[in-house]
C-alpha atoms as a PDB file:
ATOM      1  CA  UNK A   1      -5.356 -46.600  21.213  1.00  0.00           C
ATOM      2  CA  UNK A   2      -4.703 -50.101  22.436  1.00  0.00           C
ATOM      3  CA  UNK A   3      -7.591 -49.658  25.066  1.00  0.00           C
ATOM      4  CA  UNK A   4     -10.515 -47.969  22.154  1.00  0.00           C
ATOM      5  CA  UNK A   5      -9.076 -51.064  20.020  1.00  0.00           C
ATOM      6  CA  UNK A   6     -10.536 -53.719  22.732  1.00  0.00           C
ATOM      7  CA  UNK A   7     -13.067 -51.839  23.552  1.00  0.00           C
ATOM      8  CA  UNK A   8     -14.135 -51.153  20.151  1.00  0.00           C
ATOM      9  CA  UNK A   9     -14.171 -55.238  19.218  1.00  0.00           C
ATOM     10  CA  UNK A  10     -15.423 -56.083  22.584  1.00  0.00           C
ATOM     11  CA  UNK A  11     -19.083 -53.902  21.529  1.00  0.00           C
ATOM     12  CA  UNK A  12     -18.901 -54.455  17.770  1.00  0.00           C
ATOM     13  CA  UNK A  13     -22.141 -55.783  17.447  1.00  0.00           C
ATOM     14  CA  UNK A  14     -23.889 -53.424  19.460  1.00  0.00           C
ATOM     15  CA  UNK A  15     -22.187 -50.122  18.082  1.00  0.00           C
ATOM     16  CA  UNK A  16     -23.128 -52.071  14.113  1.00  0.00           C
ATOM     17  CA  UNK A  17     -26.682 -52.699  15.637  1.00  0.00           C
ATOM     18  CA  UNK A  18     -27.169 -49.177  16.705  1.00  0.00           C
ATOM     19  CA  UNK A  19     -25.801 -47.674  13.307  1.00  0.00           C
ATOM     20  CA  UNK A  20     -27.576 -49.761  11.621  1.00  0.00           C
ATOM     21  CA  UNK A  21     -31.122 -48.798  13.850  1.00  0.00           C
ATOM     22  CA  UNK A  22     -30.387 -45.616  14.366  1.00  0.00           C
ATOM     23  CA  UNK A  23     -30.682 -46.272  17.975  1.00  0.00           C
ATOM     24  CA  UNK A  24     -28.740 -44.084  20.734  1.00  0.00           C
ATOM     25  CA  UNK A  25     -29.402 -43.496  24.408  1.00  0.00           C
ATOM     26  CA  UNK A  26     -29.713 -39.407  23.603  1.00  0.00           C
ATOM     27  CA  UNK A  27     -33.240 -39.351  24.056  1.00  0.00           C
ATOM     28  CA  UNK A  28     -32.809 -41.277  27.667  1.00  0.00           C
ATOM     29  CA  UNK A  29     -30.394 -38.989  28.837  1.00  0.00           C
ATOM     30  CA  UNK A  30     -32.656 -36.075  27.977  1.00  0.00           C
ATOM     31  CA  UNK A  31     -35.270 -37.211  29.848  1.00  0.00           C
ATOM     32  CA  UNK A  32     -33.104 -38.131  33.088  1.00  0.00           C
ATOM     33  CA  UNK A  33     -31.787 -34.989  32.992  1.00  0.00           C
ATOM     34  CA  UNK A  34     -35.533 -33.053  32.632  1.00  0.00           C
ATOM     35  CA  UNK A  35     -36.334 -35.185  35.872  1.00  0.00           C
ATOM     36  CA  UNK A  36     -33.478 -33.448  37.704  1.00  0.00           C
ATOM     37  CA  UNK A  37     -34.365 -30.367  36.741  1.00  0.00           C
ATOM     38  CA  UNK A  38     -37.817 -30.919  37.712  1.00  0.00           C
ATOM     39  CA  UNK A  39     -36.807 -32.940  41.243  1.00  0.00           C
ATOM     40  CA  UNK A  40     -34.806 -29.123  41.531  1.00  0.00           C
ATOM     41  CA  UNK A  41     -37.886 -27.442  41.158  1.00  0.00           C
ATOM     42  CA  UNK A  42     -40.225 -29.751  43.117  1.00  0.00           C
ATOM     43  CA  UNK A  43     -37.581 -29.471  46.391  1.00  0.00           C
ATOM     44  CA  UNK A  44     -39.954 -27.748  48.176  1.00  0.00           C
ATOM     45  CA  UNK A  45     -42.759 -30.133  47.702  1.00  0.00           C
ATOM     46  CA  UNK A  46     -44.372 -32.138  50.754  1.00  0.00           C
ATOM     47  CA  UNK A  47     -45.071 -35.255  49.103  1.00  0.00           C
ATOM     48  CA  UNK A  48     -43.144 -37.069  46.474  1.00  0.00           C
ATOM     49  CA  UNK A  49     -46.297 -37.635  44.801  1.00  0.00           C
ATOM     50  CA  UNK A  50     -46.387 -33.992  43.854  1.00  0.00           C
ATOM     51  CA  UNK A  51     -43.068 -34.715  41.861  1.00  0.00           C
ATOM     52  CA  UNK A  52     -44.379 -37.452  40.027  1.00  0.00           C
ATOM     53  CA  UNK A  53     -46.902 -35.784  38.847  1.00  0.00           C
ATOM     54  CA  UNK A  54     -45.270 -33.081  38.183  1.00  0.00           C
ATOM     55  CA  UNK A  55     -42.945 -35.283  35.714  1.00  0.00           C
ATOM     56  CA  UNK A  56     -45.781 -36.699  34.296  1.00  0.00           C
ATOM     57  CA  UNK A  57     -46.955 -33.424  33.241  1.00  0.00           C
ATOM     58  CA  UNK A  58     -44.145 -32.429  31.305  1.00  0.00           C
ATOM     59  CA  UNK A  59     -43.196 -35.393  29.998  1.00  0.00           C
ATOM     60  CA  UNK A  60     -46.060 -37.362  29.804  1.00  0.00           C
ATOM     61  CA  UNK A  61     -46.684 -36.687  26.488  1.00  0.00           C
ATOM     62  CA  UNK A  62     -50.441 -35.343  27.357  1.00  0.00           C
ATOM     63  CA  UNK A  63     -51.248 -31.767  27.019  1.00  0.00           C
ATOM     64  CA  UNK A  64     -53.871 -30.692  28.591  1.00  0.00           C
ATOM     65  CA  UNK A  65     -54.907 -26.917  28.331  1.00  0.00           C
ATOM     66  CA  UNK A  66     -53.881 -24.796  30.947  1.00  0.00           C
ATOM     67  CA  UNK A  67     -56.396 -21.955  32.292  1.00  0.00           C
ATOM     68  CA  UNK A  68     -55.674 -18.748  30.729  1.00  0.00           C
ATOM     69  CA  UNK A  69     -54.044 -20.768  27.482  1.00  0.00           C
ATOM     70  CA  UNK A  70     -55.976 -20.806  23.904  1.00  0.00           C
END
């Protein structure tokens, strides 16, 4: 408890500051773990420039219509 206390006082402003924003690093860790998923997928791929794009396709935020899609 004596090690949460210190740590606790040590970040008080930023744990206040993100309560108060309503700020966490949730949505960072979501996308870090889509781009392992997708560098699992993309293993097999020759160039890494196949991955990026790749990554940039799902979580570009651009959504283009795929063939075969209405």
């Amino acid at each position: 408890f004596v090690k949460l206390q210190r740590s606790i006082v040590k970040h008080r402003a930023a744990i206040l500051a993100s309560i108060e924003h309503g700020l966490s690093n949730g949505r960072i860790e979501s996308v870090n773990t889509k781009i392992r998923l997708i560098t699992r997928i993309a293993f097999g791929f020759k160039s890494p420039d196949a991955l990026i794009a790749l990554a940039m396709l799902s979580l570009g935020g651009h959504k283009p219509v795929l063939p075969g899609r209405v």
